[in-house]
Protein backbone atom coordinates (compact mmCIF):
# COMPACT_ATOMS: atom_id res chain seq x y z
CA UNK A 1 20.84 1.95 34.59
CA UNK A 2 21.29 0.86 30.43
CA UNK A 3 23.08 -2.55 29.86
CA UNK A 4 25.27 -0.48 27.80
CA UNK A 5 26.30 1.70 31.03
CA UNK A 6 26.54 -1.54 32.76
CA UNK A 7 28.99 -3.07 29.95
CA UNK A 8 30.92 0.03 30.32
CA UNK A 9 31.40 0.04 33.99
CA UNK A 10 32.34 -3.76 33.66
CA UNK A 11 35.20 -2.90 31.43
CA UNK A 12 36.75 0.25 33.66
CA UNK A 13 36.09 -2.13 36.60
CA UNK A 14 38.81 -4.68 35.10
CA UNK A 15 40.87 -1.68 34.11
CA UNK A 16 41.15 -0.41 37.51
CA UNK A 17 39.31 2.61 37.05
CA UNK A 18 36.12 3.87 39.58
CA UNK A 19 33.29 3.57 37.85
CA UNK A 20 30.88 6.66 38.15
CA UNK A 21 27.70 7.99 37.32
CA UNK A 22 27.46 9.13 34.13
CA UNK A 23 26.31 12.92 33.84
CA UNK A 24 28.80 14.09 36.85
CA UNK A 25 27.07 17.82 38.24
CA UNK A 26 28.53 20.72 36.59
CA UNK A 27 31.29 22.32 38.51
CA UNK A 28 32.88 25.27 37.37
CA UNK A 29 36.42 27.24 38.64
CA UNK A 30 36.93 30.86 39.97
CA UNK A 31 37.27 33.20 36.94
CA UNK A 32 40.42 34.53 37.05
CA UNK A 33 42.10 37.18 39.38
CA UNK A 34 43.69 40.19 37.84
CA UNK A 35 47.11 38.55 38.10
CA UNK A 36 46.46 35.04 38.22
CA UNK A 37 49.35 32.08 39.15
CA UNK A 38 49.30 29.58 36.57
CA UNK A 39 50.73 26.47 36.82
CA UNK A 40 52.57 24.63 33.71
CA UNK A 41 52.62 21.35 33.42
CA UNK A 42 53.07 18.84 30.15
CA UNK A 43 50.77 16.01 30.47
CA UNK A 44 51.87 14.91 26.47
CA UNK A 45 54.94 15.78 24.77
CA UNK A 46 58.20 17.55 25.14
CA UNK A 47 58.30 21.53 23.93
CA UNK A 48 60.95 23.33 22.33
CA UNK A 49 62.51 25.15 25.48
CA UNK A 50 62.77 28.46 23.24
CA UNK A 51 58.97 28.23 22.42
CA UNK A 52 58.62 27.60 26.90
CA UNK A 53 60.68 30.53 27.45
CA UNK A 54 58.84 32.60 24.74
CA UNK A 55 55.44 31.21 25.95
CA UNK A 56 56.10 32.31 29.76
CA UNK A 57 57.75 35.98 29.17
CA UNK A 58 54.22 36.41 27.26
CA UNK A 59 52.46 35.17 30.23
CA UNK A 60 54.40 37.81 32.80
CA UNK A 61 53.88 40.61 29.98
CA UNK A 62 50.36 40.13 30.89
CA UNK A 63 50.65 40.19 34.48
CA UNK A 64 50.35 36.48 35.19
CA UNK A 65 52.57 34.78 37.40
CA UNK A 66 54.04 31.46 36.03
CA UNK A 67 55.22 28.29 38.03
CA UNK A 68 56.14 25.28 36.01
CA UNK A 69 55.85 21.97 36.91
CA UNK A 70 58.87 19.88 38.04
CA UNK A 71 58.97 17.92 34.54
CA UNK A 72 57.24 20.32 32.61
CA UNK A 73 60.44 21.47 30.86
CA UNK A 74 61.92 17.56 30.34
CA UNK A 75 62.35 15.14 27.85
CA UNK A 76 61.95 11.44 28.54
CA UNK A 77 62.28 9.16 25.34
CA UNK A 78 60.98 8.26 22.91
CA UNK A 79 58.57 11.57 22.68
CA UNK A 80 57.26 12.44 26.37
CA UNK A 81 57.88 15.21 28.56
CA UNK A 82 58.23 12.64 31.50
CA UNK A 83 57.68 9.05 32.48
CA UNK A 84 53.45 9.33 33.04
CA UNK A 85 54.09 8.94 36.71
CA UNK A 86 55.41 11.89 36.77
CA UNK A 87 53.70 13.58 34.55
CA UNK A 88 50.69 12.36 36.46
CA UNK A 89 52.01 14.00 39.66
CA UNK A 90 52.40 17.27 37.95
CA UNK A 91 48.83 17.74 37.23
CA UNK A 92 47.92 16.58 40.86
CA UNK A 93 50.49 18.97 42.22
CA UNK A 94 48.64 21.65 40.12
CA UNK A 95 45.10 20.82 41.23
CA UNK A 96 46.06 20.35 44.83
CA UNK A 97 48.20 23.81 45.49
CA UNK A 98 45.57 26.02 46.82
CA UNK A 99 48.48 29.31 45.41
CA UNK A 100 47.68 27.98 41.52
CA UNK A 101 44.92 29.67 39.65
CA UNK A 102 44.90 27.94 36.22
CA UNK A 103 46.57 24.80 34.76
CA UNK A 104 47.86 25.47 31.44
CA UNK A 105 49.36 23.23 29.22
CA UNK A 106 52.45 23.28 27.13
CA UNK A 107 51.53 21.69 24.33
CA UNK A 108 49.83 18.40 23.17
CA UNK A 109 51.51 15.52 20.69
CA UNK A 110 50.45 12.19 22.50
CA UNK A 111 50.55 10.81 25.52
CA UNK A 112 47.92 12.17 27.63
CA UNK A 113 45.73 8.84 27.53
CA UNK A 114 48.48 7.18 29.69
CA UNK A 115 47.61 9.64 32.55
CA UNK A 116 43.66 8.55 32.58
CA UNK A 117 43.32 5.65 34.64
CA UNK A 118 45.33 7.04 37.56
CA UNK A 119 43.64 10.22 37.50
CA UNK A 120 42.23 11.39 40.90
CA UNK A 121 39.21 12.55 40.36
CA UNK A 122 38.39 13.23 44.16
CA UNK A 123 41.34 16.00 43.99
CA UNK A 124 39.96 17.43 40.78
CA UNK A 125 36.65 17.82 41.65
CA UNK A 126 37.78 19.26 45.36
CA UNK A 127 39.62 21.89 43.78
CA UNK A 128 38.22 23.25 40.54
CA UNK A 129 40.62 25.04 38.24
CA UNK A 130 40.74 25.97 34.79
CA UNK A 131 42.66 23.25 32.54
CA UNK A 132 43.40 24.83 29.54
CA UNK A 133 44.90 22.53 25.87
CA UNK A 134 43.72 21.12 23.49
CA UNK A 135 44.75 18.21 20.80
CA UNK A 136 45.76 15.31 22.39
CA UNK A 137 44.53 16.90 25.63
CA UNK A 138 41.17 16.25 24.41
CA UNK A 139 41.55 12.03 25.86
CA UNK A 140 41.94 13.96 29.76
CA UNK A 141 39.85 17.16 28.98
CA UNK A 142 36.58 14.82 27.93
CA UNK A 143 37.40 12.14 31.02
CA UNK A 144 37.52 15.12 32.95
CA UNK A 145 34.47 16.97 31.99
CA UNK A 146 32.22 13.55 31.92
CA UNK A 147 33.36 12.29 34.91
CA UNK A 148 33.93 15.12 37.67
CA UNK A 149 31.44 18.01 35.60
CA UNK A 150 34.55 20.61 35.85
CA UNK A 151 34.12 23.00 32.76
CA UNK A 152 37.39 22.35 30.39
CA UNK A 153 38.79 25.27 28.30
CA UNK A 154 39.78 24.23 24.75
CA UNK A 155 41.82 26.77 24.79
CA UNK A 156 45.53 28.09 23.36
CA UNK A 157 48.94 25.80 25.24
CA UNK A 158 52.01 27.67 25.93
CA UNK A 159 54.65 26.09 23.72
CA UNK A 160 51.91 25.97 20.93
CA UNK A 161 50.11 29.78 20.91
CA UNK A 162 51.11 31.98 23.62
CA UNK A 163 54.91 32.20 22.22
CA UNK A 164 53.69 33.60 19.21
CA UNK A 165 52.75 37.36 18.93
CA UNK A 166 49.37 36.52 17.51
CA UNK A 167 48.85 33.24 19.10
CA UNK A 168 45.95 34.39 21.25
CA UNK A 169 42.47 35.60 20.16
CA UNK A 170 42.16 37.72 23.38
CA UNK A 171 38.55 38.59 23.66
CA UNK A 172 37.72 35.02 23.85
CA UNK A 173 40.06 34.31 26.27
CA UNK A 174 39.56 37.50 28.27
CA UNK A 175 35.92 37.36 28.29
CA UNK A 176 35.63 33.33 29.22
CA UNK A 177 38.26 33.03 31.94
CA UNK A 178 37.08 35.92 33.62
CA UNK A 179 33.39 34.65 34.08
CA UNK A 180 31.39 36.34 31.21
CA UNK A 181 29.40 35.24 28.66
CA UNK A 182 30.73 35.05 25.02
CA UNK A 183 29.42 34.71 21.09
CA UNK A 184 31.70 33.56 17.96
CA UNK A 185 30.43 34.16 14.80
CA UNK A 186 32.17 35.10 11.31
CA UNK A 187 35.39 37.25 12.97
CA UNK A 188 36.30 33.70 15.13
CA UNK A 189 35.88 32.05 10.94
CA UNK A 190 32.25 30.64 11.91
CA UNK A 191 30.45 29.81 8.44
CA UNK A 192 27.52 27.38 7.50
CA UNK A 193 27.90 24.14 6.02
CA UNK A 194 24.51 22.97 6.36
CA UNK A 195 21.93 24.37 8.41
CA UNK A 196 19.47 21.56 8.23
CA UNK A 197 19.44 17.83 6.68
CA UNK A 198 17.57 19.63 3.63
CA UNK A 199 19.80 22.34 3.25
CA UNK A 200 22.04 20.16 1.37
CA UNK A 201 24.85 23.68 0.70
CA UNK A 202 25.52 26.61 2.63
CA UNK A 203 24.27 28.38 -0.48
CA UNK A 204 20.72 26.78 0.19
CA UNK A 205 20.62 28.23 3.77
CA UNK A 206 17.48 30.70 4.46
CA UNK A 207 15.75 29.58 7.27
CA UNK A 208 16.15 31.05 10.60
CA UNK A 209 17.96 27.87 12.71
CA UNK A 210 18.35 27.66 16.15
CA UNK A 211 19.87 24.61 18.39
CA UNK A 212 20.89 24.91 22.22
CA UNK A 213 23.18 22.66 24.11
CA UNK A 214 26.10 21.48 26.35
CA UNK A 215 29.28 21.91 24.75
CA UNK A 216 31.22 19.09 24.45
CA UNK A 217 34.09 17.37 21.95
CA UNK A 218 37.44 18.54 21.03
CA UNK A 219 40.32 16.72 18.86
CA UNK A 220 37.93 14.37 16.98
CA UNK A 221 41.04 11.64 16.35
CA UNK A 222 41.61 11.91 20.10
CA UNK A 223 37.47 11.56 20.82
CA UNK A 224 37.23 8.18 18.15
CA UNK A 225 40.79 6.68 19.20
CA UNK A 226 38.69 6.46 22.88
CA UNK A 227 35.70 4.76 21.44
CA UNK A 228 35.45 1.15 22.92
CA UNK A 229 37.56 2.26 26.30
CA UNK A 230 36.20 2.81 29.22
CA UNK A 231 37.00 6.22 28.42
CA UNK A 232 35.01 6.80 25.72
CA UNK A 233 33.29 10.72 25.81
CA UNK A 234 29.83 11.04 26.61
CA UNK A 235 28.82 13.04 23.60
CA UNK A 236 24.99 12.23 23.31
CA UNK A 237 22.66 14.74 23.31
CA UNK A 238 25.25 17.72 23.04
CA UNK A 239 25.84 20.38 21.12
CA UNK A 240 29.80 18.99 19.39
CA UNK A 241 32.28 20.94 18.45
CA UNK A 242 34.84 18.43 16.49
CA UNK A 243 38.58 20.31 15.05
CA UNK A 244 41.58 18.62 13.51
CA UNK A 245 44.92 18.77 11.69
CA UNK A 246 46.37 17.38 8.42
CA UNK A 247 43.92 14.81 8.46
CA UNK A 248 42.68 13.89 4.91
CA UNK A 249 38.87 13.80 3.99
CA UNK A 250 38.21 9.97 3.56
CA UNK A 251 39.63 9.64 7.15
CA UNK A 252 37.23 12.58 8.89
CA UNK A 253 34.51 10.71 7.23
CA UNK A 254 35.82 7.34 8.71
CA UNK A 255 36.32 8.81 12.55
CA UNK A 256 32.75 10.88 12.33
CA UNK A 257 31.55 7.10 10.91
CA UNK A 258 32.79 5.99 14.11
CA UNK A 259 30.58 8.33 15.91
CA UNK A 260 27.86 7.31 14.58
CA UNK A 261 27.84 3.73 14.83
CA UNK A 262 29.24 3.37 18.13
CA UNK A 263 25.84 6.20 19.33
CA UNK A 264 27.26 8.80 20.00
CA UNK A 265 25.94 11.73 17.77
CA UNK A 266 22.34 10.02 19.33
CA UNK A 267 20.40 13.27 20.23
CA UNK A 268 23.00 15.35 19.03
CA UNK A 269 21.69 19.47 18.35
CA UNK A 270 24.43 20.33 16.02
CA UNK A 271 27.99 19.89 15.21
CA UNK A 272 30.49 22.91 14.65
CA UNK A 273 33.83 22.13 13.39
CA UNK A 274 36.92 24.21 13.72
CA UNK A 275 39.57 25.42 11.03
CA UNK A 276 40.43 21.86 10.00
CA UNK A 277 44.07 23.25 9.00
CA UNK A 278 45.45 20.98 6.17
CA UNK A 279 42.72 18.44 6.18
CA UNK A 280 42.55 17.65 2.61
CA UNK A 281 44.04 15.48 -0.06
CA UNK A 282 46.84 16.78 -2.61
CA UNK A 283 45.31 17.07 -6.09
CA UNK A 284 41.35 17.09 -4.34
CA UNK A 285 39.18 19.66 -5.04
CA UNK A 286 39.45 22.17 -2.25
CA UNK A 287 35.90 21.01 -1.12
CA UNK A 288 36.78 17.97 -0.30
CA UNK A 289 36.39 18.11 3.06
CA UNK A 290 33.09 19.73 3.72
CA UNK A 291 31.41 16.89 0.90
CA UNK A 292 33.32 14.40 2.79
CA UNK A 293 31.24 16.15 6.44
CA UNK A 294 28.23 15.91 4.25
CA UNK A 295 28.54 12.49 3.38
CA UNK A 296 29.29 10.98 6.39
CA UNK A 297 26.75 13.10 8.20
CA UNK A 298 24.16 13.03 5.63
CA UNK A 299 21.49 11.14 7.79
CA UNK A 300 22.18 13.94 11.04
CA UNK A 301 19.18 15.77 11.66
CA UNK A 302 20.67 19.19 12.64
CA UNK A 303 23.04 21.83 11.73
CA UNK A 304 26.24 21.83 11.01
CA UNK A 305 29.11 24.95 11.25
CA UNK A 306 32.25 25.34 10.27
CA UNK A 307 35.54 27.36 10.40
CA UNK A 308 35.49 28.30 13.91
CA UNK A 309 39.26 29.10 14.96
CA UNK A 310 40.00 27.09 18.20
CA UNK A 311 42.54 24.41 18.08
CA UNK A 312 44.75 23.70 15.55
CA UNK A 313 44.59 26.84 13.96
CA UNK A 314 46.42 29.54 11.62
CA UNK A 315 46.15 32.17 14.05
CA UNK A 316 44.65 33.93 17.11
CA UNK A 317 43.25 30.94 18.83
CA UNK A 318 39.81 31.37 20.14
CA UNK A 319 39.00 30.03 24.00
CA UNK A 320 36.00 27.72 23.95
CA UNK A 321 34.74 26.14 27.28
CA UNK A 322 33.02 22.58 27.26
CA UNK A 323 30.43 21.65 29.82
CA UNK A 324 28.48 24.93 29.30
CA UNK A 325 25.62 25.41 27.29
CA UNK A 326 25.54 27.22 24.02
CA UNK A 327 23.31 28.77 21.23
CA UNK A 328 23.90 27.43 17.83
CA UNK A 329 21.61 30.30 15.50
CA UNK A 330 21.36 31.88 12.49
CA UNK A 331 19.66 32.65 9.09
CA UNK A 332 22.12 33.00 5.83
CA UNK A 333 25.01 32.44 5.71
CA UNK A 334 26.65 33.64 8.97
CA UNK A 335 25.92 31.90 11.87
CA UNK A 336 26.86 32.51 15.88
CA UNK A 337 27.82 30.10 18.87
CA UNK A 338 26.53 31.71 22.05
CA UNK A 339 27.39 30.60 25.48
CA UNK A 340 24.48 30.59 27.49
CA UNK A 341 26.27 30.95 30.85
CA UNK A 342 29.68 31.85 32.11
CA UNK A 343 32.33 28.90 32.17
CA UNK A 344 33.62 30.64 35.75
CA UNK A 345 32.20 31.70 38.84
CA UNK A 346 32.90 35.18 39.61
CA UNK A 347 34.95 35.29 42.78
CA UNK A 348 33.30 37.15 45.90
């Protein structure tokens, strides 16, 4: 075992968390029944209660049966859906009823990182279930993943997408939760930025490239604010995905600075970002953000994509599941994410 695995399980040890192996065996949920139950809870922020209400009749118009968690409609000051207690018990009331299908999120904000150390992980990994959020869900999707192996579905929140009439990118979703494989490529916004550390511009790109991996990452202000906790994401040797909001150039190149000097893009097969919605500067060329990538990543060895619509995005927001492996390919200027395996086990 590395001193620096020691260090780490030092520090969760005084922080009251159980300190596990690292590289927990993948576990994976059921795919999905034709009418699933899912279970709403809010381990973050408040929700508009129209947006709820909008977000669930979508849910039965597609046959699925929602139950919502005691404080998943609340408000508790100054920003929270509930004290985290509560909120806690929500989630463990989701993982534990043996009737609930899928866990799905309202929405994100902050607040999930109060949740983490009194997590059970015993529960979770006894009953595997589909999470699905993203944004500040990233801090308990990434503890999650690392520490019990359950697959984790960056995937669209009620009170965020499924409210809206184009919220959803529905072959994604369809196709992942239901235990089949899937590949994004330029209609999920999937582009080039650099396909090699010598292709210094998409424009440059004409070798055939081709990187395989685990999928990992998620929010990538939620994945450095973790850095130097005992929570910190496991994200060597993986293939990342990183996505953001309104977060300005010289500050994606400071958090993906991060990354690299705290180790964690060691072994790394490529990086794909998502639709980075409003991350630039007012009065910046339009580019900033991709020379800002560039910069900061100008010594990583492998690929790098952009553009692909899961998060924080303008529309249709595509399901992607961490813990699986994945195909990063391509020649030109269109490339494709491939999942190697299904995120779910069909049921029997």
């Amino acid at each position: 075992m590395s001193s620096e695995h020691d260090e780490r399980g030092a520090t969760a040890q005084r922080a009251g968390v159980a300190v596990l192996t690292e590289g927990a065996a993948q576990r994976k949920p059921l795919a999905l029944p034709t009418h699933p139950t899912v279970a709403i809870v809010a381990p973050a922020s408040s929700a508009q209660q129209q947006r709820l209400d909008a977000g669930a009749a979508a849910l039965e118009k597609r046959g699925w049966h929602v139950r919502f968690g005691a404080h998943a409609q609340g408000r508790h000051l100054p920003y929270f859906s509930a004290d985290p207690a509560d909120r806690l018990a929500d989630l463990h009331a989701a993982f534990a009823d043996r009737s609930i299908d899928a866990i799905l999120c309202t929405r994100g904000g902050y607040g999930s990182n109060y949740l983490l150390a009194g997590i059970d992980l015993d529960l979770v990994r006894a009953n595997p279930k589909p999470l699905l959020g993203y944004s500040d869900l990233t801090a308990l999707q990434s503890w999650l993943l690392d520490q019990t192996g359950l697959v984790q579905f960056h995937a669209p929140m009620l009170a965020a997408d499924f409210y809206l009439p184009d919220g959803v990118d529905e072959p994604s979703l369809s196709a992942v939760l239901s235990g089949r494989t899937h590949t994004y490529g330029a209609a999920e916004g999937l582009r080039w930025l650099r396909s090699s550390r010598s292709a210094i511009a998409a424009q440059h790109i004409a070798e055939d490239v081709a990187v395989e991996g685990v999928l990992h990452g998620g929010c990538l202000t939620l994945l450095a604010a973790s850095l130097g906790t005992p929570f910190a994401p496991q994200l060597e040797g993986k293939l990342l995905f990183l996505e953001d909001v309104g977060t300005k150039p010289y500050q994606i190149d400071r958090m993906l600075r991060q990354l690299v000097l705290a180790g964690k893009l060691r072994g790394v097969t490529g990086i794909v970002f998502g639709e980075m919605q409003g991350c630039a500067s007012p009065g910046a060329p339009t580019d900033l953000f991709e020379q800002a990538v560039l910069h900061a990543l100008r010594d990583f060895p492998g690929p790098i994509a952009t553009g692909l619509r899961s998060g924080h995005v303008s529309r249709a927001n595509v399901t992607l599941p961490l813990g699986v492996r994945a195909r990063l390919a391509g020649a030109g200027e269109t490339p494709t994410l491939e999942l190697l395996e299904p995120a779910a086990a069909l049921r029997v």
